[in-house]
N, C-alpha and C. Protein backbone atom coordinates (compact mmCIF):
# COMPACT_ATOMS: atom_id res chain seq x y z
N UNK A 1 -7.53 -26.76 -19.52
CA UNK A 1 -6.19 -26.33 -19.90
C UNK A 1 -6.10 -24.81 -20.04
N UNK A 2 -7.22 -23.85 -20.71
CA UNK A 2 -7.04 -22.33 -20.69
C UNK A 2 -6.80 -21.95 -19.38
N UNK A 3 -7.41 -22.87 -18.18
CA UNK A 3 -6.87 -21.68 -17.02
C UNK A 3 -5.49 -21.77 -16.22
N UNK A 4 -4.89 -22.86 -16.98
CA UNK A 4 -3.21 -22.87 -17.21
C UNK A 4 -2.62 -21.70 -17.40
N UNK A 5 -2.88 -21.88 -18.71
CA UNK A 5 -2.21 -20.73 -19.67
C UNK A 5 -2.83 -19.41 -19.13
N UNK A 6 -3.64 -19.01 -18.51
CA UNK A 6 -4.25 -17.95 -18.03
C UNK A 6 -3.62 -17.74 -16.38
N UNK A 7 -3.33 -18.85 -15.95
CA UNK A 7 -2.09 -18.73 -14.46
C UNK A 7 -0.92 -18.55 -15.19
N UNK A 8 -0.46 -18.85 -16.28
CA UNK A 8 0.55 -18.92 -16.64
C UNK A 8 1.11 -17.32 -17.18
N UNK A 9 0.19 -16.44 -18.05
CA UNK A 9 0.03 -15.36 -18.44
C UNK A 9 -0.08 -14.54 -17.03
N UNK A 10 -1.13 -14.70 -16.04
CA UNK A 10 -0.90 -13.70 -14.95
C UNK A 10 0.69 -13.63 -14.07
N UNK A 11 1.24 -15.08 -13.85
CA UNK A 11 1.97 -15.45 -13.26
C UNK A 11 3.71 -14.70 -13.97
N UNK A 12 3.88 -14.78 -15.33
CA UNK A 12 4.95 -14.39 -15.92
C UNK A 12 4.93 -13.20 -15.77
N UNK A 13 4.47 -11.94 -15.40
CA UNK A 13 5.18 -10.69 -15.42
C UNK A 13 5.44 -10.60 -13.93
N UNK A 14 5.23 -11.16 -12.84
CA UNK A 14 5.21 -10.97 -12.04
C UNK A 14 6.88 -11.61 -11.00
N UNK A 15 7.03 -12.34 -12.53
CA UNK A 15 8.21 -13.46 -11.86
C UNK A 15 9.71 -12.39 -11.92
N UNK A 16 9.19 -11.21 -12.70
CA UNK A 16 10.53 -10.27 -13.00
C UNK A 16 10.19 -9.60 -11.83
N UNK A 17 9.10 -8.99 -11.19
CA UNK A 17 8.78 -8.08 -9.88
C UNK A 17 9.55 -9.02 -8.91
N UNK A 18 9.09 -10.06 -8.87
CA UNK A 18 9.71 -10.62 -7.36
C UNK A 18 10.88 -10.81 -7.28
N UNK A 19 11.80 -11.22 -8.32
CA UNK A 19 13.66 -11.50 -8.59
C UNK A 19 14.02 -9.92 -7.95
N UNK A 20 13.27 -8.57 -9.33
CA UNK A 20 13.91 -7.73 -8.53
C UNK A 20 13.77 -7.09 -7.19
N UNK A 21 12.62 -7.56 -6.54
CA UNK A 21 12.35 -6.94 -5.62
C UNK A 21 13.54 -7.86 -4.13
N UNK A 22 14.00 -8.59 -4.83
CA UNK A 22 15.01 -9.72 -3.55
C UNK A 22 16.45 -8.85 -4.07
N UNK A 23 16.38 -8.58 -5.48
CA UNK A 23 17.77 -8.32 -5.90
C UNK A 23 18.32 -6.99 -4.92
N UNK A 24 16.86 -5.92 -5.22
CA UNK A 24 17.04 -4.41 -4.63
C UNK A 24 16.97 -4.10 -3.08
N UNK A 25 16.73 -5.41 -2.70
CA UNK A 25 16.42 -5.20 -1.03
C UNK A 25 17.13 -4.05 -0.28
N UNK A 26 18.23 -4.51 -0.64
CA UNK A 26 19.73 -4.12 0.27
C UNK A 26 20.08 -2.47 0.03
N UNK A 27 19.56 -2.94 -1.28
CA UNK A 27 19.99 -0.89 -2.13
C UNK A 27 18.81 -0.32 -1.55
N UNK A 28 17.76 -1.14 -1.86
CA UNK A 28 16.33 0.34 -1.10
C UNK A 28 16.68 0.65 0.38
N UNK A 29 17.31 0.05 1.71
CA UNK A 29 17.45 0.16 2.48
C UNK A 29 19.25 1.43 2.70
N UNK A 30 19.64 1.41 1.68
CA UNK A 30 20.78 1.43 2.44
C UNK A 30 21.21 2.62 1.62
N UNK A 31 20.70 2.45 0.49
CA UNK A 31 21.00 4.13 -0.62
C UNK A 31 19.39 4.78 -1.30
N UNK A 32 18.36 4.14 -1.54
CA UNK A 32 17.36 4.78 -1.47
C UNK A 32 16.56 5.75 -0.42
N UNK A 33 16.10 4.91 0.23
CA UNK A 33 16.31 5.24 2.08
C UNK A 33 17.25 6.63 2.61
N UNK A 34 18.46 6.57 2.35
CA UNK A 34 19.35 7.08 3.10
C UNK A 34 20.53 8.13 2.15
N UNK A 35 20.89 8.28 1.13
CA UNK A 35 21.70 9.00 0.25
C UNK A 35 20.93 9.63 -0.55
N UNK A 36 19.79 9.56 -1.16
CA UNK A 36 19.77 10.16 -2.19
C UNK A 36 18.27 10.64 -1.78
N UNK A 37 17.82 12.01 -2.30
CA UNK A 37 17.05 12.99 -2.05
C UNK A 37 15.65 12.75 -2.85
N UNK A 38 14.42 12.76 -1.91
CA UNK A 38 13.35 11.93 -2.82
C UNK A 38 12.14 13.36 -2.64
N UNK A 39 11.07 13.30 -3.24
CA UNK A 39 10.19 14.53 -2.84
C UNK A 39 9.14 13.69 -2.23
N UNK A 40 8.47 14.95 -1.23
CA UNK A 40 7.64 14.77 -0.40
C UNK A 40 6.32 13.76 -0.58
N UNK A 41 5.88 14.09 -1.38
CA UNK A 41 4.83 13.24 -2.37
C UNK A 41 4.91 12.08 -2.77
N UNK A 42 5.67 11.42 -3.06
CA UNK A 42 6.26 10.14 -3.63
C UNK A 42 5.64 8.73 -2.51
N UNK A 43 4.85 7.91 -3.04
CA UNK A 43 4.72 7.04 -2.62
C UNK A 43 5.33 6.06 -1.19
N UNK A 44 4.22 5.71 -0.46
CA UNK A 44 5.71 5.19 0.96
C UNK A 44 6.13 3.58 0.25
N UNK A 45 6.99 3.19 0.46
CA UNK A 45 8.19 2.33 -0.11
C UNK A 45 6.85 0.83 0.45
N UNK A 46 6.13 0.59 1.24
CA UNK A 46 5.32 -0.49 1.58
C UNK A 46 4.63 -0.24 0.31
N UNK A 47 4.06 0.75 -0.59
CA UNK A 47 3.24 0.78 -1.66
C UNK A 47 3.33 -0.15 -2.12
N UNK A 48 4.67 -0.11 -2.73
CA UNK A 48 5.32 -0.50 -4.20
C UNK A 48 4.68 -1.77 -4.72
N UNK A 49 5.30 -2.64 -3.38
CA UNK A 49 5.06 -4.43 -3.44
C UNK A 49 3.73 -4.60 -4.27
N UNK A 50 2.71 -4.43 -3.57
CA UNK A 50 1.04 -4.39 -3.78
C UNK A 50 0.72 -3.79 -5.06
N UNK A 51 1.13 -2.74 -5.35
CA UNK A 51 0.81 -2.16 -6.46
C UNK A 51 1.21 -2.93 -7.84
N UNK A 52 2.60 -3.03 -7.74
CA UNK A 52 2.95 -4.07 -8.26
C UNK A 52 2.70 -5.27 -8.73
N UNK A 53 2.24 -6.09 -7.84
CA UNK A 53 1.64 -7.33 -8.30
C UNK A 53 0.12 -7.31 -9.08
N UNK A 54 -0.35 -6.33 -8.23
CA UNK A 54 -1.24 -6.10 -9.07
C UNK A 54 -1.86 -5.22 -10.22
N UNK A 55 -0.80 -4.73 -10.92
CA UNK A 55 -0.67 -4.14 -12.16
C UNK A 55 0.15 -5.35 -13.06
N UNK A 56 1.39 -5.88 -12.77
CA UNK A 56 1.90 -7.44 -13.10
C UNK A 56 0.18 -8.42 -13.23
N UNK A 57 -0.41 -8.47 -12.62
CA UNK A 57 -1.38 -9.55 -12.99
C UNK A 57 -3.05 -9.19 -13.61
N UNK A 58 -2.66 -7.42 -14.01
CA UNK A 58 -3.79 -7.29 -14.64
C UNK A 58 -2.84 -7.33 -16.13
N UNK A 59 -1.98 -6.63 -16.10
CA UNK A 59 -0.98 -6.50 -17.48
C UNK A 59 -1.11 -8.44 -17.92
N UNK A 60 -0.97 -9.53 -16.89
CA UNK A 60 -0.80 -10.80 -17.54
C UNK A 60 -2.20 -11.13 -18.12
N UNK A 61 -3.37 -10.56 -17.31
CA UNK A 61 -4.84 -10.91 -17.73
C UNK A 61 -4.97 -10.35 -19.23
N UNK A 62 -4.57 -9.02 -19.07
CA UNK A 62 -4.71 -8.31 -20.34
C UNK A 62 -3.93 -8.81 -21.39
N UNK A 63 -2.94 -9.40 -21.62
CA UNK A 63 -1.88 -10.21 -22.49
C UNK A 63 -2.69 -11.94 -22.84
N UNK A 64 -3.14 -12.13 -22.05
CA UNK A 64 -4.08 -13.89 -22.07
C UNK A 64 -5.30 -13.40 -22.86
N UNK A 65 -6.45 -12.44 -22.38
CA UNK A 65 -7.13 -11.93 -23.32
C UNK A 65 -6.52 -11.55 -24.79
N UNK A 66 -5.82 -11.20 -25.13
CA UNK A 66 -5.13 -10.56 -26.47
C UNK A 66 -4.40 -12.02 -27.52
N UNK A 67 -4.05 -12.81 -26.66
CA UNK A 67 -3.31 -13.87 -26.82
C UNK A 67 -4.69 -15.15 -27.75
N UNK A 68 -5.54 -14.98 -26.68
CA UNK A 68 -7.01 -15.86 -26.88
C UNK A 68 -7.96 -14.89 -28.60
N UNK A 69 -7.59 -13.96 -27.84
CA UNK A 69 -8.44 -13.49 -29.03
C UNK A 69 -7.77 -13.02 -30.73
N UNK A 70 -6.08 -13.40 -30.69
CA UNK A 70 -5.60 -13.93 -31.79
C UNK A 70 -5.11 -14.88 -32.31
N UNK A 71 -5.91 -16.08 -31.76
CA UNK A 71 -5.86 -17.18 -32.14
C UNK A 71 -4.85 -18.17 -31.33
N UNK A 72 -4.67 -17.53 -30.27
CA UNK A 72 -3.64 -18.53 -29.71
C UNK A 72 -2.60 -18.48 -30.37
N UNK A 73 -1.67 -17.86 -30.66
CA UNK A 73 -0.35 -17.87 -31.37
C UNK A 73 0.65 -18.66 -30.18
N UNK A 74 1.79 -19.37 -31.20
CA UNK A 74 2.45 -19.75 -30.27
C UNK A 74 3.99 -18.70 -29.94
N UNK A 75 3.30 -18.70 -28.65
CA UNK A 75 4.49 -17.86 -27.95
C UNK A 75 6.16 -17.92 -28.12
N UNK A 76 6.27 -18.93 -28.21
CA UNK A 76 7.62 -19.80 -27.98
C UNK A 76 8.44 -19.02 -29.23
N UNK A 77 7.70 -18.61 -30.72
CA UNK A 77 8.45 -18.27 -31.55
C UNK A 77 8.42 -16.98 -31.92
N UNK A 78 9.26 -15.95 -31.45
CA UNK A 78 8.53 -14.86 -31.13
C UNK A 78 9.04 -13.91 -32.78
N UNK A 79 9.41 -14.50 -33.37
CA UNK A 79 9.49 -14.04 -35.04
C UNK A 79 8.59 -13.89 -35.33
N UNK A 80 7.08 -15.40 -34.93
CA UNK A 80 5.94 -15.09 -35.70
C UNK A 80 4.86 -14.27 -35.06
N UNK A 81 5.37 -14.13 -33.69
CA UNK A 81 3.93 -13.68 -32.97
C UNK A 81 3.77 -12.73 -33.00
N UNK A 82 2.16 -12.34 -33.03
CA UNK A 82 1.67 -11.14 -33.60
C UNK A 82 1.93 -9.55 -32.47
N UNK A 83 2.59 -8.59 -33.25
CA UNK A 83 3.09 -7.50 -32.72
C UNK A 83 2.14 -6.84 -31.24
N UNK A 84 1.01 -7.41 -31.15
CA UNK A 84 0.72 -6.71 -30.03
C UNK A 84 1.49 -7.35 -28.66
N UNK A 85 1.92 -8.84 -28.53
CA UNK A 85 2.28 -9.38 -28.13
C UNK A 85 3.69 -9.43 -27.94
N UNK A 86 3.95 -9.01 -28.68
CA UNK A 86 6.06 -8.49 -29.22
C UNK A 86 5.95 -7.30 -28.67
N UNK A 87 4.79 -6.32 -28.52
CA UNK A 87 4.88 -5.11 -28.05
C UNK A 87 5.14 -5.57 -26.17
N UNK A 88 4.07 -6.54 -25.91
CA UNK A 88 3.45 -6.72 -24.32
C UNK A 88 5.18 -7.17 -24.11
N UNK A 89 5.84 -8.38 -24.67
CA UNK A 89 7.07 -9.04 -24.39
C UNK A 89 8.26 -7.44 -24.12
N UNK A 90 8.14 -6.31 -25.24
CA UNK A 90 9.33 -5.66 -25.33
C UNK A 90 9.21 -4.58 -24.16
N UNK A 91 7.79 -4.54 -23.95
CA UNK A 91 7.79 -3.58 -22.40
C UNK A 91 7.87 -4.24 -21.64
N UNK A 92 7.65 -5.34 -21.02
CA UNK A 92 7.52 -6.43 -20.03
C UNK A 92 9.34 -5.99 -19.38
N UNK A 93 9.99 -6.45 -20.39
CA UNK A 93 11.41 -6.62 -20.54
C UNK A 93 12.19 -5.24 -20.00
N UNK A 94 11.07 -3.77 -20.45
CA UNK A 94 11.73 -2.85 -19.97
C UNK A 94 11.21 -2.13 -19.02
N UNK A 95 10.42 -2.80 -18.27
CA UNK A 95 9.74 -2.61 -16.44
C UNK A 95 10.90 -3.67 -16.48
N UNK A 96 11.15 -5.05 -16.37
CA UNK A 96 12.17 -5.24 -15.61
C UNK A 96 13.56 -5.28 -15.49
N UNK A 97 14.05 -4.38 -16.32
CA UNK A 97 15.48 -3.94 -16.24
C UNK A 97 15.27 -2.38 -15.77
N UNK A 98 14.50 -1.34 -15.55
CA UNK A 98 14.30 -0.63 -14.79
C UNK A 98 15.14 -0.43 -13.00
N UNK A 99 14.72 -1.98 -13.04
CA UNK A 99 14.94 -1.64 -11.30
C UNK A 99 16.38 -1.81 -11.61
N UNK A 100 17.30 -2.44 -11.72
CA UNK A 100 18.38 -2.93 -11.53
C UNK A 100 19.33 -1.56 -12.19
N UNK A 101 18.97 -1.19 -13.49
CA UNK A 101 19.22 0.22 -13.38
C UNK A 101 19.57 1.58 -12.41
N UNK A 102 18.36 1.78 -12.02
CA UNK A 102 17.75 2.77 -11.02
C UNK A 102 18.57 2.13 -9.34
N UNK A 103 18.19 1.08 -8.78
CA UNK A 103 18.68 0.78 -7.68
C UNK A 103 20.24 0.17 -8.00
N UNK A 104 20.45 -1.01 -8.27
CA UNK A 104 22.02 -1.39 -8.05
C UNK A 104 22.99 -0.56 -8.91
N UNK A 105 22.57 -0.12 -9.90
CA UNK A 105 23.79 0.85 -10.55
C UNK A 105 24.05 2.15 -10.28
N UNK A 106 22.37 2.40 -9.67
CA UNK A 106 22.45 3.81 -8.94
C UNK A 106 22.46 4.71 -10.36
N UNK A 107 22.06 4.55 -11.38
CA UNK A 107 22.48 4.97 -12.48
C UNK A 107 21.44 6.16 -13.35
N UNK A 108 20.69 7.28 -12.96
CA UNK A 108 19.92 8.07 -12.52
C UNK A 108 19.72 8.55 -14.18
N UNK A 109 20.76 8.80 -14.90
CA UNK A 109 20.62 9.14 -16.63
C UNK A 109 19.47 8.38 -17.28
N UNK A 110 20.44 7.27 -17.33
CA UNK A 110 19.84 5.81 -18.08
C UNK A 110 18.38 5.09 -17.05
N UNK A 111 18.72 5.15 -16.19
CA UNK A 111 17.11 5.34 -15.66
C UNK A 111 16.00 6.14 -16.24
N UNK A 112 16.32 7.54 -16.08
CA UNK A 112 15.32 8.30 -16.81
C UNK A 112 15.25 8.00 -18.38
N UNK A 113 15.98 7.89 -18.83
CA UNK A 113 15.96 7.62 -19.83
C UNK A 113 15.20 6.41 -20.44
N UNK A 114 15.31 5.29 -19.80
CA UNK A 114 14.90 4.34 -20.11
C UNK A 114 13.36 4.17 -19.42
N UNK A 115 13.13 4.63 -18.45
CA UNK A 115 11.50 4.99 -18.02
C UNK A 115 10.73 5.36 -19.02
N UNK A 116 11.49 6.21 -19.65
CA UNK A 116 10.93 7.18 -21.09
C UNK A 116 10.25 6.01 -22.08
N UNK A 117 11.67 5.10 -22.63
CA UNK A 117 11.46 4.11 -22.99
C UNK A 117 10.19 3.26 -22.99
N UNK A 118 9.82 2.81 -21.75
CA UNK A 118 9.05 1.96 -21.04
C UNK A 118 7.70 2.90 -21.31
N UNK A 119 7.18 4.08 -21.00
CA UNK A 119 6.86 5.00 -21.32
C UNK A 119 5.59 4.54 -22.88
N UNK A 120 6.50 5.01 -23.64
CA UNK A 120 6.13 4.49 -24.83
C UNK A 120 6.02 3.50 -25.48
N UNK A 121 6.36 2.63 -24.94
CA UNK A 121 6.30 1.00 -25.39
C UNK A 121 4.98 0.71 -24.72
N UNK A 122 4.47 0.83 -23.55
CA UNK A 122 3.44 0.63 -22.69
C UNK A 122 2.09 1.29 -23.20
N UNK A 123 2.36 2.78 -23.96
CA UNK A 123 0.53 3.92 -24.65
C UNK A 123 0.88 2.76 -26.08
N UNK A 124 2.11 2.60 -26.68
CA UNK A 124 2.13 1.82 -27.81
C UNK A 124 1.63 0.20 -27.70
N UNK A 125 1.28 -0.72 -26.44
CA UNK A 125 1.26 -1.76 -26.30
C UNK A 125 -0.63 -1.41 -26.10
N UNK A 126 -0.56 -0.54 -25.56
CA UNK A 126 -2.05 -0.32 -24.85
C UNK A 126 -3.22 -0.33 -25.75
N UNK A 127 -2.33 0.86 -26.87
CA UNK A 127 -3.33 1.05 -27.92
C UNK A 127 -3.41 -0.20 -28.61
N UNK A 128 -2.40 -1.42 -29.29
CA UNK A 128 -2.43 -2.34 -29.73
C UNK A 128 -3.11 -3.42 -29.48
N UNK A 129 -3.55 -3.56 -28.11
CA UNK A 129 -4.29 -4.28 -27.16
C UNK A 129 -5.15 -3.93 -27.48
N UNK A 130 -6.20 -2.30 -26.95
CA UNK A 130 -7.30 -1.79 -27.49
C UNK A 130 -8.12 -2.74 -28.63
N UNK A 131 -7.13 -2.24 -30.09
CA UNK A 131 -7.50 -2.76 -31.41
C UNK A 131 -8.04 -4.31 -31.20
N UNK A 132 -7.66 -5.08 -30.45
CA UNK A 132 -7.76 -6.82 -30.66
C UNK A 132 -9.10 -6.99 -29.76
N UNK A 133 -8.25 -6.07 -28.18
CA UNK A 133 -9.64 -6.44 -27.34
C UNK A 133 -9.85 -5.33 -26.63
N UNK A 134 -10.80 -4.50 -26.38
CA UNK A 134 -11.08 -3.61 -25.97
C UNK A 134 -11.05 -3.18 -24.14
N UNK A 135 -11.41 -4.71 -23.88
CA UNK A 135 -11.09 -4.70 -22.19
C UNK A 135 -9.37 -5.07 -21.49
N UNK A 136 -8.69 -5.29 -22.95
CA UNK A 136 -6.97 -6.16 -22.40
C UNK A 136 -6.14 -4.46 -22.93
N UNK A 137 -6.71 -3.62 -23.56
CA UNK A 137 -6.43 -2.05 -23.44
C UNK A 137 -6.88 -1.32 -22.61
N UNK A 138 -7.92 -1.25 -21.86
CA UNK A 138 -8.59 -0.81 -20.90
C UNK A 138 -7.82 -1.20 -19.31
N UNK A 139 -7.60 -2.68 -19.31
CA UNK A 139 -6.84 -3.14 -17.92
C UNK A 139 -5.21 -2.12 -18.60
N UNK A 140 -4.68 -1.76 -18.97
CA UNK A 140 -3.81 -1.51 -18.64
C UNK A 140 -3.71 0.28 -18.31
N UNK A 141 -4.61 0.55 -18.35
CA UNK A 141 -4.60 2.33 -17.79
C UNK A 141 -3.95 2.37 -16.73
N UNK A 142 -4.19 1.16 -15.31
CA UNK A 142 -3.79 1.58 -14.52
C UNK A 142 -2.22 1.85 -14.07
N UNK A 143 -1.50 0.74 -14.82
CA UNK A 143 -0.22 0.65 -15.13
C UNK A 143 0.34 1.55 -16.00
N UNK A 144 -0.57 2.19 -16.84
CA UNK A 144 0.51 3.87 -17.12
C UNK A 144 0.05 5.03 -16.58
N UNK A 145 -1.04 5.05 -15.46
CA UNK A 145 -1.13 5.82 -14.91
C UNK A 145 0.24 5.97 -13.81
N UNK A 146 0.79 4.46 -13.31
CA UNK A 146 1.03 4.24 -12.03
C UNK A 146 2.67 4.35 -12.49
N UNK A 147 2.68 4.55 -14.42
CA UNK A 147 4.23 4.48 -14.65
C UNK A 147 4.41 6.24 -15.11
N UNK A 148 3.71 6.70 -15.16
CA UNK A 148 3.30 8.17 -14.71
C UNK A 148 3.92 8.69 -13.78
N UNK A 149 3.08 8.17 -12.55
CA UNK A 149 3.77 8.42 -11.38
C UNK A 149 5.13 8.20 -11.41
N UNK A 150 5.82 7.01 -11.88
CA UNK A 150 7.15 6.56 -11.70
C UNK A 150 7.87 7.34 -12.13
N UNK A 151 7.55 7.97 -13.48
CA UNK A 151 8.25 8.99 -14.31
C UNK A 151 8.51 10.13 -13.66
N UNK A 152 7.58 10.50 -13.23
CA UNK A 152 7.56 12.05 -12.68
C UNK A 152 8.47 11.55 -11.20
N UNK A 153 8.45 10.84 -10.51
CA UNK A 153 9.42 10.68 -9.52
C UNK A 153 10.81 9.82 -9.77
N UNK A 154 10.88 9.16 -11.25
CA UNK A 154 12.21 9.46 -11.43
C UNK A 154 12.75 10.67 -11.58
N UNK A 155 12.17 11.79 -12.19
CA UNK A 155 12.40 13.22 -12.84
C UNK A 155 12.98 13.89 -11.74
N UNK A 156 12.36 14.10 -10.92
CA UNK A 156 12.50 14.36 -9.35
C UNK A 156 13.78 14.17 -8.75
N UNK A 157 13.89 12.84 -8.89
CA UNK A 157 14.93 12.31 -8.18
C UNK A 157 16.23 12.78 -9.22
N UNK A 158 16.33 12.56 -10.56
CA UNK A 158 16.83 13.03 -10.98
C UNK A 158 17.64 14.34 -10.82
N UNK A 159 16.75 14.83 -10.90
CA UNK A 159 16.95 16.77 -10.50
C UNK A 159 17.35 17.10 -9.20
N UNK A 160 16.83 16.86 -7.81
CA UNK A 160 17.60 16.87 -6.85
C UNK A 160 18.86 16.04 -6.39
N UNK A 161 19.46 15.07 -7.42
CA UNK A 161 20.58 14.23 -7.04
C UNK A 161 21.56 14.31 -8.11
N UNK A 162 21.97 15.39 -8.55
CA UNK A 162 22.61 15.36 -9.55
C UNK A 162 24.41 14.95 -9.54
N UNK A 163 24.39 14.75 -8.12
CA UNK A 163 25.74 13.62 -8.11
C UNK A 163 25.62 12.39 -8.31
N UNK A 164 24.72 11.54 -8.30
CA UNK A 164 24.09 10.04 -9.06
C UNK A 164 23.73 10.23 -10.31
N UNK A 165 23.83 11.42 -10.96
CA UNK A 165 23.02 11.31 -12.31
C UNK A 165 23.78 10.12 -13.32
N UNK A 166 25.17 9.97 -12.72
CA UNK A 166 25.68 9.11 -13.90
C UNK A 166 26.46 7.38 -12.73
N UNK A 167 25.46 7.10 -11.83
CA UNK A 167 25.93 5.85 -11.38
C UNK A 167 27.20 5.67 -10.15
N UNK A 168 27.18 6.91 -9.96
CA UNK A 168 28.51 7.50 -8.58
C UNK A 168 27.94 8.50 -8.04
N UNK A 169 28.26 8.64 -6.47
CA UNK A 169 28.27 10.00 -5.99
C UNK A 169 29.33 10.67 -6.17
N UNK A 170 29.00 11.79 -7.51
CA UNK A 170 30.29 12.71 -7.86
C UNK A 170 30.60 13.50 -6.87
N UNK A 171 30.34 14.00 -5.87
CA UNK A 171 30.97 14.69 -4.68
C UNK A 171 32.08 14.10 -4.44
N UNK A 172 32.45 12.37 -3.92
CA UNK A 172 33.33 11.64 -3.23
C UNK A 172 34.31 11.43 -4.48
N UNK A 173 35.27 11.35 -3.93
CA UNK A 173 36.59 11.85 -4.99
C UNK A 173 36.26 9.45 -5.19
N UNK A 174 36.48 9.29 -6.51
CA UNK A 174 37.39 7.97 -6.56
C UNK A 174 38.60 7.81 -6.51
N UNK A 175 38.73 6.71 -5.98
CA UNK A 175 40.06 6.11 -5.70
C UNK A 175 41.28 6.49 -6.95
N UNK A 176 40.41 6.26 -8.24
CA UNK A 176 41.38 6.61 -9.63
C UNK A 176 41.61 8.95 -9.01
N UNK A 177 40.89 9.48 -9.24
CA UNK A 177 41.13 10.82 -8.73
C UNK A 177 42.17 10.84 -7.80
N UNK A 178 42.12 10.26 -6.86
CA UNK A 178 43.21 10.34 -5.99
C UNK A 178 44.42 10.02 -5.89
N UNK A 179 44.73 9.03 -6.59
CA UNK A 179 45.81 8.77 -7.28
C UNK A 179 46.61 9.25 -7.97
N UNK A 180 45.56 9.69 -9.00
CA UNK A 180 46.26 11.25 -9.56
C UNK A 180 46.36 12.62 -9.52
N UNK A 181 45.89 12.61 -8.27
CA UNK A 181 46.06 13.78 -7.67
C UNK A 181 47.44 14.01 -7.44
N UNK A 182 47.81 12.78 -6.26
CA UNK A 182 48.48 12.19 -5.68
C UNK A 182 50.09 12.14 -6.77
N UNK A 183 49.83 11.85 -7.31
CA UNK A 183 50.86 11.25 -8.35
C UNK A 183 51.26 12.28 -9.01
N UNK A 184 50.47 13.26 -9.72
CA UNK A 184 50.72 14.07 -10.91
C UNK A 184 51.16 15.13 -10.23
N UNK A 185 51.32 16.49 -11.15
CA UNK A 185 51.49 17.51 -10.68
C UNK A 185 50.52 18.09 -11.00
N UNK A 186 49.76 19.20 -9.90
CA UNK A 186 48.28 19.93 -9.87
C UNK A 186 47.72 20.40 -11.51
N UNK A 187 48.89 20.81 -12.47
CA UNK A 187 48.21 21.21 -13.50
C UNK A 187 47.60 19.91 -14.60
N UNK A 188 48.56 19.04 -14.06
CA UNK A 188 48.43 17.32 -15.25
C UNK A 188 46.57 16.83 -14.49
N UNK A 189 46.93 16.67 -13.50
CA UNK A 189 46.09 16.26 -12.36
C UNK A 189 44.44 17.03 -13.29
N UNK A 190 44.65 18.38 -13.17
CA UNK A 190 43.44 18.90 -13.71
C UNK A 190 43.04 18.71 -14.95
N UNK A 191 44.13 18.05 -15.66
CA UNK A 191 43.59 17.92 -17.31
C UNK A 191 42.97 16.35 -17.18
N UNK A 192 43.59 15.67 -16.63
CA UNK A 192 43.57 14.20 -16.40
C UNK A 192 41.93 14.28 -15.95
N UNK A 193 41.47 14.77 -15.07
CA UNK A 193 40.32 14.80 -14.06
C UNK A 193 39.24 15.35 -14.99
């Protein structure tokens, strides 16, 4: 039965990588790809997948170790379960609202922002891990090395796209702008805008 729960632990972080990776298809191709300004350095887009899964299934190894070595708590009630585990659940949660952020909202603020987030929940989950088991803190270096990287090329992206910074390309007038362009008179128009 442990190597259930041990498919079961590798298997759950990985189930948020693959949803978003079907969700973002369309956006990595069509506005990552093609609108918005990336630096030279930055990982090629075949990386991601691979890397991914396998930071998702050392992060689940490292969570099954931590899990085993406090007694088996039960998961299901997450009032009682012990904080290193509330830590692994509250970053888990903010790697996968990341993508949907960053790609379908296009939303470049709250992206960085929330990387930040993720950031610190992840050296705070790591070290907590450490304390219980020394090798389920250790597996996760590679995943803040690799959210490192992410950071510094959200930053990037950030900074050279500063018409996405807030979820629109502010260059292209919206439909509401035009309207009142349209409608008002030039001085209303400019207060309105």
């Amino acid at each position: 039965m442990a190597w259930l729960t041990l498919l079961y632990a590798i298997v759950l972080p990985n189930i948020g990588g693959i949803a978003n990776a079907f969700v973002i298809k369309e956006h990595v191709r069509e506005w990552y790809n093609k609108k918005i300004k990336k630096p030279s350095w930055r990982p090629p887009n075949k990386a991601f997948g691979p890397v991914w899964t396998l930071l998702y299934c050392l992060m689940g190894y490292a969570s099954y170790r931590v899990w085993v070595t406090l007694d088996e708590p039960n998961v299901m009630s997450l009032t009682t379960l012990p904080t290193p585990l509330k830590l692994f659940l509250l970053q888990l949660f903010l790697n996968w609202i990341w993508t949907p952020i960053f790609f379908v909202y296009k939303h470049l603020t709250l992206a960085l922002f929330e990387i930040l987030l993720l950031d610190a929940s992840v050296a705070m989950t790591m070290f907590a891990f450490w304390k219980e088991d020394v090798l389920a803190g250790l597996l996760l270096i590679p995943y803040m090395a690799w959210l490192a990287l992410a950071t510094a090329l959200t930053t990037s992206i950030w900074i050279s796209n500063p018409g996405w910074r807030f979820g629109q390309d502010s260059k292209k007038k919206s439909s509401y702008s035009f309207v009142i362009e349209r409608k008002c008179k030039p001085q209303i128009a400019k207060k309105l805008l």
